[in-house]
PDB file of N, CA and C in Angstrom:
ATOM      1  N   UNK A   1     221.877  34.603  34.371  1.00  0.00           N
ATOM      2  CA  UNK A   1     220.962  33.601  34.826  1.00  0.00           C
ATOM      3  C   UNK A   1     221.621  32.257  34.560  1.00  0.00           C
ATOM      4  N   UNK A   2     221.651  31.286  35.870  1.00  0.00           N
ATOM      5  CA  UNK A   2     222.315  30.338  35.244  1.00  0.00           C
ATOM      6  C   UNK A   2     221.459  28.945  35.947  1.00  0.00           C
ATOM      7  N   UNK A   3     221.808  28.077  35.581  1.00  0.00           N
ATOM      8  CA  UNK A   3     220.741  26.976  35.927  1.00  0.00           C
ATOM      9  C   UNK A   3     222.282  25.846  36.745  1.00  0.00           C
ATOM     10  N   UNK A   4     221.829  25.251  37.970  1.00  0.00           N
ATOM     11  CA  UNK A   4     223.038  24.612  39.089  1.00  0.00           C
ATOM     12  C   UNK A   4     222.389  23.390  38.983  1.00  0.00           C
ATOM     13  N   UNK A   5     223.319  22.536  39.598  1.00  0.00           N
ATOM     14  CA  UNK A   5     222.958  20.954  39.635  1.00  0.00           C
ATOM     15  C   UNK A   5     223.217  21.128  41.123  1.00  0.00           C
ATOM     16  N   UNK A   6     223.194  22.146  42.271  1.00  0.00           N
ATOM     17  CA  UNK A   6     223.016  22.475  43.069  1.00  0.00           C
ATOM     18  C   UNK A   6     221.783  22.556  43.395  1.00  0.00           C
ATOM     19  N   UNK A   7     221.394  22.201  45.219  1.00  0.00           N
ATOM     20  CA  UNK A   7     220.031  22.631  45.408  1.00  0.00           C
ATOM     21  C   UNK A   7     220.245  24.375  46.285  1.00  0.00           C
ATOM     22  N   UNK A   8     218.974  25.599  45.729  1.00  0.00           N
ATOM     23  CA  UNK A   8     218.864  26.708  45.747  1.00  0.00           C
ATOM     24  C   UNK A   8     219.305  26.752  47.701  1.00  0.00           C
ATOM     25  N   UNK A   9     220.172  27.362  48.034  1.00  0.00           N
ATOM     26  CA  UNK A   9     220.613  27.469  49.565  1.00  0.00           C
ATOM     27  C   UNK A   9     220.895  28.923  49.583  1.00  0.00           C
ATOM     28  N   UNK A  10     221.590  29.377  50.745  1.00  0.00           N
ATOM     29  CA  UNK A  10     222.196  30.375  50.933  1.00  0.00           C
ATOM     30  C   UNK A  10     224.159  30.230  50.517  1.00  0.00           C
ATOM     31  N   UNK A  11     224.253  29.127  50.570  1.00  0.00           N
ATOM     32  CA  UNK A  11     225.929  28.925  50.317  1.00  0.00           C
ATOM     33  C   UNK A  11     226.417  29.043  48.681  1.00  0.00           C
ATOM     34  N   UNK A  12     225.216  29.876  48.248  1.00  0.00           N
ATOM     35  CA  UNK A  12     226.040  30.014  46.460  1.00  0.00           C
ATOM     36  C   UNK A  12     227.271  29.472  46.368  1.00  0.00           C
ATOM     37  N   UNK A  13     227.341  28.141  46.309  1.00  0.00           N
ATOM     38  CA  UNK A  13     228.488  27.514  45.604  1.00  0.00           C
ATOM     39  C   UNK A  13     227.681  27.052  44.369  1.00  0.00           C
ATOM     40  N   UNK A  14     228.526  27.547  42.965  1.00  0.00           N
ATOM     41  CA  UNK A  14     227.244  27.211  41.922  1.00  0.00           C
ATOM     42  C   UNK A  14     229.001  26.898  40.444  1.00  0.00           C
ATOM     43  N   UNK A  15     229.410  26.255  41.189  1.00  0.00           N
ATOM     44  CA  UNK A  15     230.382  25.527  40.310  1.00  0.00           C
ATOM     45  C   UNK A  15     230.365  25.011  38.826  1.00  0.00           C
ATOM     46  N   UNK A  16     229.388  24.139  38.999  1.00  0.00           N
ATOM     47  CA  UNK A  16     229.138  23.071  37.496  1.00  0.00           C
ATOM     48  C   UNK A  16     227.540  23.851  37.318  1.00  0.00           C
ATOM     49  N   UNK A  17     227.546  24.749  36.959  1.00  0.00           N
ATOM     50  CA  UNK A  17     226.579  25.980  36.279  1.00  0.00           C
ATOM     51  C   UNK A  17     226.285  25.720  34.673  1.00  0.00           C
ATOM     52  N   UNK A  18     225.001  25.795  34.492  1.00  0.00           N
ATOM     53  CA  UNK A  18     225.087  25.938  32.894  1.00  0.00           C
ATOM     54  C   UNK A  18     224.172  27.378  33.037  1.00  0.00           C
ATOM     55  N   UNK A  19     225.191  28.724  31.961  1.00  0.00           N
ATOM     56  CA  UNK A  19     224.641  30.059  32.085  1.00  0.00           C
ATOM     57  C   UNK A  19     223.669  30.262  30.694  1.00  0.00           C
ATOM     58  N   UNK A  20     222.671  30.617  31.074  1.00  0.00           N
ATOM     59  CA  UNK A  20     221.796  30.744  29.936  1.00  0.00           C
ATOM     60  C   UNK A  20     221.412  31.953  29.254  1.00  0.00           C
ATOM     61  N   UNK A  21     222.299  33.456  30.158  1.00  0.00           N
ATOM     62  CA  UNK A  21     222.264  33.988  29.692  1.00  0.00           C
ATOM     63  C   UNK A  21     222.136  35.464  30.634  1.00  0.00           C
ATOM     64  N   UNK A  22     222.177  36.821  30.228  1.00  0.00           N
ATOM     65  CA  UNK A  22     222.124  37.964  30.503  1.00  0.00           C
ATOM     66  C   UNK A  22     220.766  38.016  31.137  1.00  0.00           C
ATOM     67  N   UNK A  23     220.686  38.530  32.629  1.00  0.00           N
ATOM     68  CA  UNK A  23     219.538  39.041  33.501  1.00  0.00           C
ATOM     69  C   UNK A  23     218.797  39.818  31.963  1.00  0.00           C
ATOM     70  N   UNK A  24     217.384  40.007  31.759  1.00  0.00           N
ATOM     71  CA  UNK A  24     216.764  40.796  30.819  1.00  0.00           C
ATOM     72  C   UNK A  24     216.432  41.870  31.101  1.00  0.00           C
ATOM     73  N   UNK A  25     215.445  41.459  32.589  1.00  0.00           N
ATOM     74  CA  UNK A  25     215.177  43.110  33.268  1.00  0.00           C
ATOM     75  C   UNK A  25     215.136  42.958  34.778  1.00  0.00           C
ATOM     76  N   UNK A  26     214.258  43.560  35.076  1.00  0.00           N
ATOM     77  CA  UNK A  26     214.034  43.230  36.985  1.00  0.00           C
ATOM     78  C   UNK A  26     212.861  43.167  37.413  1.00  0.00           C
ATOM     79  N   UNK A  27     211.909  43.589  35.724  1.00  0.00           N
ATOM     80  CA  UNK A  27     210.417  43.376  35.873  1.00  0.00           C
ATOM     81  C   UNK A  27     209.803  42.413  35.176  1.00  0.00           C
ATOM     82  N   UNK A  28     208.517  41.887  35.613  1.00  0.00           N
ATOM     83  CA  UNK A  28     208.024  40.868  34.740  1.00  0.00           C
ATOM     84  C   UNK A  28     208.397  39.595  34.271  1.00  0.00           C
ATOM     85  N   UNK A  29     207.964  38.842  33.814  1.00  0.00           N
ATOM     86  CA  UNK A  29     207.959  37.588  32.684  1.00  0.00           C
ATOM     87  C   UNK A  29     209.436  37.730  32.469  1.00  0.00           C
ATOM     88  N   UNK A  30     210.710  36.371  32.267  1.00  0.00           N
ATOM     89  CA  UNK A  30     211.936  36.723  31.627  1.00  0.00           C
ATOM     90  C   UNK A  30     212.026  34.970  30.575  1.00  0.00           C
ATOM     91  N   UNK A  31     212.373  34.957  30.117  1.00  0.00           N
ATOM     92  CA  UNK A  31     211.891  33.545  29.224  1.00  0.00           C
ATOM     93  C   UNK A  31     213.802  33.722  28.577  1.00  0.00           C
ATOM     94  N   UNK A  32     214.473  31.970  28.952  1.00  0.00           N
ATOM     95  CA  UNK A  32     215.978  31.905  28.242  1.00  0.00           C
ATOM     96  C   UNK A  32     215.604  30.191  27.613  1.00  0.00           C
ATOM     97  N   UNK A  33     216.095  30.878  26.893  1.00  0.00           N
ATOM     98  CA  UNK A  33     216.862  29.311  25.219  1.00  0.00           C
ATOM     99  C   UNK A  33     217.323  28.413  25.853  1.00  0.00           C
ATOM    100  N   UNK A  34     217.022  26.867  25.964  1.00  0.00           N
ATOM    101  CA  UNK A  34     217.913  25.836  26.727  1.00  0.00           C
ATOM    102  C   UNK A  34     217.780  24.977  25.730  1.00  0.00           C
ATOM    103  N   UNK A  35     219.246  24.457  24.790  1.00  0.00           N
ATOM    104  CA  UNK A  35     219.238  23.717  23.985  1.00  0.00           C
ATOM    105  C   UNK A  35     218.748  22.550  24.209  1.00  0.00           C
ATOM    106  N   UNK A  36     218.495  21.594  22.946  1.00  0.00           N
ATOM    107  CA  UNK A  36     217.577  20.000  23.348  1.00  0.00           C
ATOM    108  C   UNK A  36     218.665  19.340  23.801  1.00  0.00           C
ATOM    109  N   UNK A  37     220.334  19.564  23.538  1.00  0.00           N
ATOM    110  CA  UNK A  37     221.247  18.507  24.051  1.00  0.00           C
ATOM    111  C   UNK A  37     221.303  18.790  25.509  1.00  0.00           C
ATOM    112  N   UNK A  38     220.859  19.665  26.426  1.00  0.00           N
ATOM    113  CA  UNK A  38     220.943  19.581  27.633  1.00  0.00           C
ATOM    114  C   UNK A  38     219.876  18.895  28.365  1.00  0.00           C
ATOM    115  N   UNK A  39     220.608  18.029  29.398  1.00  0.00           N
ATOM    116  CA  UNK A  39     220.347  17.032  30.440  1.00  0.00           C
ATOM    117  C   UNK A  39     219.348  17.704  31.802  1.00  0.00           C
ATOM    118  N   UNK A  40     218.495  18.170  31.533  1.00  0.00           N
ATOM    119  CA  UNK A  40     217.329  19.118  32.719  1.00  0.00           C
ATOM    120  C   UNK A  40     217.529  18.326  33.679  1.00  0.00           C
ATOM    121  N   UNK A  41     217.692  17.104  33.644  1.00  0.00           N
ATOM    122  CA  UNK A  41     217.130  16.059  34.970  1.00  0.00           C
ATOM    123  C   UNK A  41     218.499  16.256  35.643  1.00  0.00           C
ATOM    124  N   UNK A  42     219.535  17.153  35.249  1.00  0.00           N
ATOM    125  CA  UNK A  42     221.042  17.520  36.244  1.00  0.00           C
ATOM    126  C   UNK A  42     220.619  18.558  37.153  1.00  0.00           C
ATOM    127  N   UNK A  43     219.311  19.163  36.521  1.00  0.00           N
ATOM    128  CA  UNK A  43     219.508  20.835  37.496  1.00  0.00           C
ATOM    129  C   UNK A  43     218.302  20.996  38.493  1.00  0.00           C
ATOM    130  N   UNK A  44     219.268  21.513  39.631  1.00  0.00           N
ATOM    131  CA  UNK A  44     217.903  21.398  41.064  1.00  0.00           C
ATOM    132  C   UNK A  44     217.500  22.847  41.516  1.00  0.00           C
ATOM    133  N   UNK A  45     218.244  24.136  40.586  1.00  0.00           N
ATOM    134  CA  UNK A  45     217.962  25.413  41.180  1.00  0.00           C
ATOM    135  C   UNK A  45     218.545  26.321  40.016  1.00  0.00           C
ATOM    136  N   UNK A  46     217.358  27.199  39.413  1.00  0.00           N
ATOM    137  CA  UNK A  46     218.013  28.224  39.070  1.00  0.00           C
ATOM    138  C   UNK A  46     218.407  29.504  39.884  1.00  0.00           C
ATOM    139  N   UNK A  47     219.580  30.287  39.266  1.00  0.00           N
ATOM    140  CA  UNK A  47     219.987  31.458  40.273  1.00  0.00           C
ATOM    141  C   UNK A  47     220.374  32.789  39.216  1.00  0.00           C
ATOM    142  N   UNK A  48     220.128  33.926  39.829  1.00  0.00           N
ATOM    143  CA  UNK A  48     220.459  35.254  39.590  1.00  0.00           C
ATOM    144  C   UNK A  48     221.916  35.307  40.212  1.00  0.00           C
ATOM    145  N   UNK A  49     223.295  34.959  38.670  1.00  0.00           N
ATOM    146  CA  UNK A  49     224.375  34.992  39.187  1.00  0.00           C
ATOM    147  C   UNK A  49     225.278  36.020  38.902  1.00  0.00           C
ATOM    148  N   UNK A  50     225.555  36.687  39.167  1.00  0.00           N
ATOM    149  CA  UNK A  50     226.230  38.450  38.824  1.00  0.00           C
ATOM    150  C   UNK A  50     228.225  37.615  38.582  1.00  0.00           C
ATOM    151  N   UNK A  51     227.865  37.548  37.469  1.00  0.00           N
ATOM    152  CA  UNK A  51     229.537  37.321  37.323  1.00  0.00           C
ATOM    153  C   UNK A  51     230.630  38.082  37.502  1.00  0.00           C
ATOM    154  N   UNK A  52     230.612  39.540  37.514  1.00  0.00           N
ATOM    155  CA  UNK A  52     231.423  40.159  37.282  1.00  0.00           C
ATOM    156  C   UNK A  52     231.854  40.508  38.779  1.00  0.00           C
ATOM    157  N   UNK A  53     230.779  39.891  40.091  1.00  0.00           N
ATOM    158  CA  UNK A  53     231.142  40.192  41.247  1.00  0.00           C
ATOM    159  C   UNK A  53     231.255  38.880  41.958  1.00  0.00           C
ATOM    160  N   UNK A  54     230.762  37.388  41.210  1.00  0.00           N
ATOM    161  CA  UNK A  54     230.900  36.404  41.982  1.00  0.00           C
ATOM    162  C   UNK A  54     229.842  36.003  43.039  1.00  0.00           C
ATOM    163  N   UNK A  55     229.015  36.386  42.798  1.00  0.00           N
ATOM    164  CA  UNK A  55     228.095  36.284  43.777  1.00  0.00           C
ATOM    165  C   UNK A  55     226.120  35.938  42.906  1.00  0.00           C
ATOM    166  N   UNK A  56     225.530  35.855  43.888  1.00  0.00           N
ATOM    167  CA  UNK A  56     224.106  35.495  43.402  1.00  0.00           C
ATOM    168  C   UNK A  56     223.482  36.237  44.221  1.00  0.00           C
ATOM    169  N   UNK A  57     222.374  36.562  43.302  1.00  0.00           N
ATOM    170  CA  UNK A  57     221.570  37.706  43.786  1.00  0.00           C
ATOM    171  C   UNK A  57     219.814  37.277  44.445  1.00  0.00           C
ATOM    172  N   UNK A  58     219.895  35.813  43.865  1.00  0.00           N
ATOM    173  CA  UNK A  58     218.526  34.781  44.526  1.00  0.00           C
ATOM    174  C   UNK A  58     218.813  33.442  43.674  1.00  0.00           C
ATOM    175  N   UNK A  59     217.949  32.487  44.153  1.00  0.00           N
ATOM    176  CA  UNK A  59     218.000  31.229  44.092  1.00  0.00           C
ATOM    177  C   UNK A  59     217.015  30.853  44.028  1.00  0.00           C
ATOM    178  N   UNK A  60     216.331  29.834  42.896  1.00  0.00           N
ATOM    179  CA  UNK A  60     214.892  29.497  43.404  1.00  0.00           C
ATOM    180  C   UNK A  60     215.018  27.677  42.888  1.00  0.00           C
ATOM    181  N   UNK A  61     214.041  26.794  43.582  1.00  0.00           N
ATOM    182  CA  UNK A  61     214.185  25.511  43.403  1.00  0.00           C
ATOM    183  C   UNK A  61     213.659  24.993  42.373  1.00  0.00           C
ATOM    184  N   UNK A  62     214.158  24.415  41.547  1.00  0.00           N
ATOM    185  CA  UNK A  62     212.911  24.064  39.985  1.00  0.00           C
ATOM    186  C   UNK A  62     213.356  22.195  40.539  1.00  0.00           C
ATOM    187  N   UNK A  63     212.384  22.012  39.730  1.00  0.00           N
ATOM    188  CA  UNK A  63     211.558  20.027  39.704  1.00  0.00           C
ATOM    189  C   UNK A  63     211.197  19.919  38.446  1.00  0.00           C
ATOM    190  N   UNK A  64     212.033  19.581  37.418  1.00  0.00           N
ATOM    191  CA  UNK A  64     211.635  19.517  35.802  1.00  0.00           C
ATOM    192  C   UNK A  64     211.523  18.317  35.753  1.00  0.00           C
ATOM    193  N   UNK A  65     210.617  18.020  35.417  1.00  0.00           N
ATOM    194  CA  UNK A  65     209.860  16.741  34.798  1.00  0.00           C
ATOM    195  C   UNK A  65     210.096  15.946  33.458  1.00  0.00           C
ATOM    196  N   UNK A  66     211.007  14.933  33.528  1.00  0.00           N
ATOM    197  CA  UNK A  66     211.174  14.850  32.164  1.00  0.00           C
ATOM    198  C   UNK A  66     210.696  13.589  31.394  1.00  0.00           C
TER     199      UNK A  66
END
């Protein structure tokens, strides 16, 4: 799971990524740790990013309020 300063598209280019961590499951509620030194007002989309194949598996648009 990683959080983009990208907005959520179909062109997964997700370069300057901050990864927050291991998919948990595929069901339900999933809740990840984002330290206080990170800058929220950088990120326009989190994504389901499969590293080991390079690719993203969805994209969704977040608006954090800070």
């Amino acid at each position: 799971m990683v959080l983009s300063p990208e907005p959520a598209s179909d062109a997964w280019q997700y370069d300057d990524r901050l990864h927050l961590g291991e998919l948990k499951g595929n069901i339900g509620d999933q809740n990840y740790t984002i330290g206080a030194d990170v800058d929220l007002s950088r990120y326009r989309s989190v994504v389901i990013w499969c590293e080991r194949f390079s690719v993203a598996f969805g994209a969704a648009a977040i608006d954090v309020a800070v």
